[in-house]
Protein backbone atom coordinates (compact mmCIF):
# COMPACT_ATOMS: atom_id res chain seq x y z
CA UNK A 1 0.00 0.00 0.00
CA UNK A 2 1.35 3.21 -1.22
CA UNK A 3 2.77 5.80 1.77
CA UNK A 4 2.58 9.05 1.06
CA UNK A 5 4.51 9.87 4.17
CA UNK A 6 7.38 7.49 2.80
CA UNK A 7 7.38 8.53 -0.27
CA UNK A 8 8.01 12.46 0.84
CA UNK A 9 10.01 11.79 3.93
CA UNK A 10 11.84 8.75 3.00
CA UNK A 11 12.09 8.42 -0.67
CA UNK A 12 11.81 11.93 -2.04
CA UNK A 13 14.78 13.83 -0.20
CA UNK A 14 17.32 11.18 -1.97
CA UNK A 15 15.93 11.82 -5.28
CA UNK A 16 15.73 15.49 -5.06
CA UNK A 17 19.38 15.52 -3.97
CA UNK A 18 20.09 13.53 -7.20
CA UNK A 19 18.49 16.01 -9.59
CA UNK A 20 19.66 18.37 -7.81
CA UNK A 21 23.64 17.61 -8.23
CA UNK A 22 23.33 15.88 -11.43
CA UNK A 23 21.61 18.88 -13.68
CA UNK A 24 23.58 21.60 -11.94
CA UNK A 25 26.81 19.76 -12.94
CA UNK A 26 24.66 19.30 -16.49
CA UNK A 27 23.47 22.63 -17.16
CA UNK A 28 26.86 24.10 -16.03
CA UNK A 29 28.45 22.29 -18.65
CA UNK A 30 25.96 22.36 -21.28
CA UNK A 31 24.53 25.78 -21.05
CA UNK A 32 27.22 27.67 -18.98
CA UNK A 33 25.96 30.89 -21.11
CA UNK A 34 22.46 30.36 -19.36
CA UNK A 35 24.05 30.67 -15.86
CA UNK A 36 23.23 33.93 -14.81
CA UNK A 37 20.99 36.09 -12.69
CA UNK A 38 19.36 37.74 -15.51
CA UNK A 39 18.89 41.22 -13.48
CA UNK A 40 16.24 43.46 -15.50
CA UNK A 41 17.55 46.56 -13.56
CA UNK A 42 18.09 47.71 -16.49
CA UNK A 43 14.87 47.68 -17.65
CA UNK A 44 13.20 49.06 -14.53
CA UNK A 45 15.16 49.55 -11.21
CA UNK A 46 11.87 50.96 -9.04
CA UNK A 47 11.40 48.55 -6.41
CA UNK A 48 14.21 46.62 -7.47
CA UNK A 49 17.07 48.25 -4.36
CA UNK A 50 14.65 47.66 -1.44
CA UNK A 51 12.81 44.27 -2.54
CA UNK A 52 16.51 42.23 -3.75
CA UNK A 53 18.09 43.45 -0.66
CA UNK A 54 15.16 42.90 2.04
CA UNK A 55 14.64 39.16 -0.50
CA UNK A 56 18.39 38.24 -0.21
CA UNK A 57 19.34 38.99 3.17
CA UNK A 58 16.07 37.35 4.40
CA UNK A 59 16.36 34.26 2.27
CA UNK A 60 20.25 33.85 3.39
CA UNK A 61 19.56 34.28 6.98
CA UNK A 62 16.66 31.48 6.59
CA UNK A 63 18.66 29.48 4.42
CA UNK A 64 21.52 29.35 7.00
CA UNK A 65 19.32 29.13 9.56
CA UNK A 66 17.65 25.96 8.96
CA UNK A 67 21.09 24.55 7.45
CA UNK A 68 22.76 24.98 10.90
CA UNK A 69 19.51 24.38 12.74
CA UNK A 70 18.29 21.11 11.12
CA UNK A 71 21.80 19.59 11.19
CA UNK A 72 23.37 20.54 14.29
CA UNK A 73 24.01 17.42 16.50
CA UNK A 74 22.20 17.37 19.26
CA UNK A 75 24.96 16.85 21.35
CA UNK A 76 26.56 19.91 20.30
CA UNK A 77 24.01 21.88 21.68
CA UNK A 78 24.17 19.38 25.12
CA UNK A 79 28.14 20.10 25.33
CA UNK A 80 27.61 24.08 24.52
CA UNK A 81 25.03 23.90 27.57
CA UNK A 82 22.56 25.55 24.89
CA UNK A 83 18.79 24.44 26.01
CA UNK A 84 16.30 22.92 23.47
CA UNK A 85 13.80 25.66 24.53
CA UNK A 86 16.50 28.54 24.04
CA UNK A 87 17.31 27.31 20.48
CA UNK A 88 13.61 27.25 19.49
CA UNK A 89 13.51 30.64 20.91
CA UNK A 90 16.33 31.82 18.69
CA UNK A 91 14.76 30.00 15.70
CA UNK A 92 11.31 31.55 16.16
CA UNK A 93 12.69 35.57 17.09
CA UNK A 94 15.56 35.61 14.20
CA UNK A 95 13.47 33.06 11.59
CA UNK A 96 10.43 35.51 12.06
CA UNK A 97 12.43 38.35 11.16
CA UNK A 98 13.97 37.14 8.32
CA UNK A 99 10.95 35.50 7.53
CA UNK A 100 8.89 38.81 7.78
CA UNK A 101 12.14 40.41 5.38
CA UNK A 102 12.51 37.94 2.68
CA UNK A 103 8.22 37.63 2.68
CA UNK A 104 8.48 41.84 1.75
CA UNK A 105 11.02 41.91 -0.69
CA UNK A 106 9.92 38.67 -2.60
CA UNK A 107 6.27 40.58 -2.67
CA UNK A 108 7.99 43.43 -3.98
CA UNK A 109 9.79 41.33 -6.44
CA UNK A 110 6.86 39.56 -7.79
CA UNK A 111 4.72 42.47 -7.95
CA UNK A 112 7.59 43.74 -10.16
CA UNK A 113 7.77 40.78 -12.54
CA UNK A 114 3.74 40.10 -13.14
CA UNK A 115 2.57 43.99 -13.27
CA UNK A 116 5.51 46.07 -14.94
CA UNK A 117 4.58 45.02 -18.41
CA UNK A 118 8.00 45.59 -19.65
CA UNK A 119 9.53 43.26 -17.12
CA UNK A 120 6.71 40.60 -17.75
CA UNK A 121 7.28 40.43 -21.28
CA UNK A 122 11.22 40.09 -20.74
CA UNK A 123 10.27 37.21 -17.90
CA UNK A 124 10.22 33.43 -18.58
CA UNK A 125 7.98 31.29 -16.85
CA UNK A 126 10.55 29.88 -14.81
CA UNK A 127 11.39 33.27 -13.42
CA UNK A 128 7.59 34.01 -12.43
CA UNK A 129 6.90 30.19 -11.04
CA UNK A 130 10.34 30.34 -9.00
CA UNK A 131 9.97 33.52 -7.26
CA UNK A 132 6.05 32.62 -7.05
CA UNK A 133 6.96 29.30 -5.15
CA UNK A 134 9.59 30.96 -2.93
CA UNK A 135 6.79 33.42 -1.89
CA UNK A 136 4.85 30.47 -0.83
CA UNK A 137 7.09 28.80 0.89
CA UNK A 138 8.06 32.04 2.81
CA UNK A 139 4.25 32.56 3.92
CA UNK A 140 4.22 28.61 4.66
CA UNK A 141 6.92 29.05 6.51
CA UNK A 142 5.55 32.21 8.38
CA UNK A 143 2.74 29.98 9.24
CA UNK A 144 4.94 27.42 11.12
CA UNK A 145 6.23 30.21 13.95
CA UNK A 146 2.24 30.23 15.05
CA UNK A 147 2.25 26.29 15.49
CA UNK A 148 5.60 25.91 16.96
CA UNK A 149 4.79 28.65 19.62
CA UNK A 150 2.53 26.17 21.08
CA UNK A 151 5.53 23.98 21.81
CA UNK A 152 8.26 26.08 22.84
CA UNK A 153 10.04 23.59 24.66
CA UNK A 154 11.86 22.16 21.49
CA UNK A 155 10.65 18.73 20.90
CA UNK A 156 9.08 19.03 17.37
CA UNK A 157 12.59 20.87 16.53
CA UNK A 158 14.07 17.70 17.75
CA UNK A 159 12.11 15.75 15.57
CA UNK A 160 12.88 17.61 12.36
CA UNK A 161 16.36 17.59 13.44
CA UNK A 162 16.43 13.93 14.23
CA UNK A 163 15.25 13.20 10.60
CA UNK A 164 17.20 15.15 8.44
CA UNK A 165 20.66 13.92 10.15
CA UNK A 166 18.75 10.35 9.76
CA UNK A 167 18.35 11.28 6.12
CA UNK A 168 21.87 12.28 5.47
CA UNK A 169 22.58 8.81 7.89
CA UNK A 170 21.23 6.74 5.02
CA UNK A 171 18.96 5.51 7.82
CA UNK A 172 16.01 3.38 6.12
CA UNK A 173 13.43 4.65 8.78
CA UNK A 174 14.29 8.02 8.75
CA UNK A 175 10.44 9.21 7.29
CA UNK A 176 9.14 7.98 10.70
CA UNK A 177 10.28 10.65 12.74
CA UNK A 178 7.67 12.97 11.17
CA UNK A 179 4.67 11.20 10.92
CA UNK A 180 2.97 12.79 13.19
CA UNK A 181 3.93 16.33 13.01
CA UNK A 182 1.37 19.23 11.39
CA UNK A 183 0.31 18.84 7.97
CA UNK A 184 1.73 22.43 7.65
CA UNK A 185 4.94 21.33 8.96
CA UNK A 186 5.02 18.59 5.90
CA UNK A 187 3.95 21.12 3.73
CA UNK A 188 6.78 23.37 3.93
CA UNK A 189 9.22 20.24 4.02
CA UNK A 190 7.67 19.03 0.66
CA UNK A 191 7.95 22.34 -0.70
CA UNK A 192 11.57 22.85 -0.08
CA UNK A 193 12.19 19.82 -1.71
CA UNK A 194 10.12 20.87 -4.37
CA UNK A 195 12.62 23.71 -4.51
CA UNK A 196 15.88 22.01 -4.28
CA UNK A 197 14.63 20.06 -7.42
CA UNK A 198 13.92 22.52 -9.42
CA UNK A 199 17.09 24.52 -8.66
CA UNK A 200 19.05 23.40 -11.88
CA UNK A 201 16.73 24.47 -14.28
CA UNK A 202 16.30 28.28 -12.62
CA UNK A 203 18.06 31.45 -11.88
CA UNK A 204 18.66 30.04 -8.76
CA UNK A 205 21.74 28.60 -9.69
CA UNK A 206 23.74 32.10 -9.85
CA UNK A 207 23.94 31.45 -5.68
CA UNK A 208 26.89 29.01 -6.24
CA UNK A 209 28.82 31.67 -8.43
CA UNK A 210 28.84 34.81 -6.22
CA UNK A 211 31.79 36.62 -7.53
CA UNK A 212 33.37 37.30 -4.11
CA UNK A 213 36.94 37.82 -5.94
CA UNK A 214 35.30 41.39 -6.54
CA UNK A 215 35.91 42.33 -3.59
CA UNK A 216 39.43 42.68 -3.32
CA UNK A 217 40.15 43.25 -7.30
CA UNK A 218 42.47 46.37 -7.39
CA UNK A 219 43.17 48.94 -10.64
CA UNK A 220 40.72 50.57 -12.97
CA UNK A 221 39.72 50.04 -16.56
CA UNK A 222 39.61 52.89 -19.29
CA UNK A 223 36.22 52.98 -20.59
CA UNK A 224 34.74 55.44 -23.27
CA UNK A 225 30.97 55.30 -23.73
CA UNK A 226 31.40 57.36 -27.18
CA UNK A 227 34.10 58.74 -29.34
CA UNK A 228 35.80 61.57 -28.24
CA UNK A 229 33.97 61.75 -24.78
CA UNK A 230 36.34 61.69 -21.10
CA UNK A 231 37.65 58.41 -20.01
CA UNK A 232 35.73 57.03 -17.34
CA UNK A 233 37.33 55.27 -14.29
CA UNK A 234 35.72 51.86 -13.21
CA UNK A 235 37.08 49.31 -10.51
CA UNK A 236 38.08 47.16 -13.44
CA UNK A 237 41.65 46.32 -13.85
CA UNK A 238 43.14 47.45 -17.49
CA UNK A 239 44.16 44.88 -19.46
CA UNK A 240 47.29 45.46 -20.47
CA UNK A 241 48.10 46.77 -16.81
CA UNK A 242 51.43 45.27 -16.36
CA UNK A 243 52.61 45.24 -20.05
């Protein structure tokens, strides 16, 4: 008899991780031109500033977050004398804010994409179901603080965490440990799966190429936007620099 419960808890996670890794290694070396963040700043930048910023920083925090939350050992926290109840504390004050950020700016953002014609018409459907989904999840998500402040005392957070390390274990009965959580607690599990899935095939996949190496890039480039106007400086470094 078929197990829905199995199939998303115990099944699911190992093939998402699959598609996952093998069509970002695929697309990066079949379509490396398509891996990109496609910005259409140029094409409108009103509400662009205020909803990437509030989007990114929320969806990093959250991201991290639930990374070092979910697979933390649990006697980590037992050896750093940190208390199950002060962790879901932490989780439900610094998630809710970045919750509450990334939820503005990716309303902001998707406001952006499905009302400024310009932008819609220059927008793939994969750009407007992505950021559609993410707003979802981010207003599941927002959901789950008003559940799990009926439990403060940490145990579902021990559940979750006991099955994702269980997961990553390779442990075969893994999908028990959250059978009996809150069908909105599943939901925003399945949907982040859903996400992870469909990462290769998005703009998503710009996150693993953030060109830190900007950073510390000295010298300047010589660039002339027409003939016979001033040089303009840039923090690019000239080509022919050291010749």
């Amino acid at each position: 008899m078929f197990d829905l419960d199995f199939f998303i808890f115990g099944i699911m996670p190992y093939a998402v991780l699959a598609i996952a890794l093998v069509g970002t290694i695929a697309r990066y070396e079949r379509d490396p031109h398509t891996w990109k963040t496609s910005s259409s700043q140029l094409l409108r930048r009103k509400q662009l500033m205020w909803g990437s910023v509030l989007f990114h920083v929320g969806i990093i925090v959250l991201f991290f977050g639930h990374l070092i939350g979910l697979f933390t050992p649990v006697w980590v926290l037992d050896t750093l004398g940190v208390s199950y109840a002060l962790k879901q504390w932490m989780a439900v004050v610094i998630g809710g804010l970045a919750g509450l950020a990334a939820f503005v700016g990716c309303t902001m953002l998707l406001h952006r994409r499905l009302y400024d014609p310009r932008i819609r018409n220059n927008s793939t459907y994969a750009d407007i179901g992505i950021l559609a989904i993410l707003w979802v999840q981010i207003v599941i998500g927002m959901g789950t603080i008003w559940l799990t402040l009926g439990h403060m005392d940490g145990a579902k957070m021990l559940q979750f965490m006991s099955w994702s390390q269980s997961v990553m274990g390779l442990q075969v009965n893994a999908w028990q440990e959250v059978v009996d959580v809150h069908w909105l607690y599943k939901l925003h599990i399945f949907l982040g799966l859903v996400i992870v899935a469909l990462f290769p095939f998005t703009r998503l996949v710009h996150m693993l190429s953030v060109p830190i190496r900007f950073l510390w890039r000295p010298g300047y480039q010589i660039v002339r936007s027409r003939r016979g106007a001033k040089p303009a400086r840039t923090g690019l470094k000239p080509m022919n620099a050291n010749k």
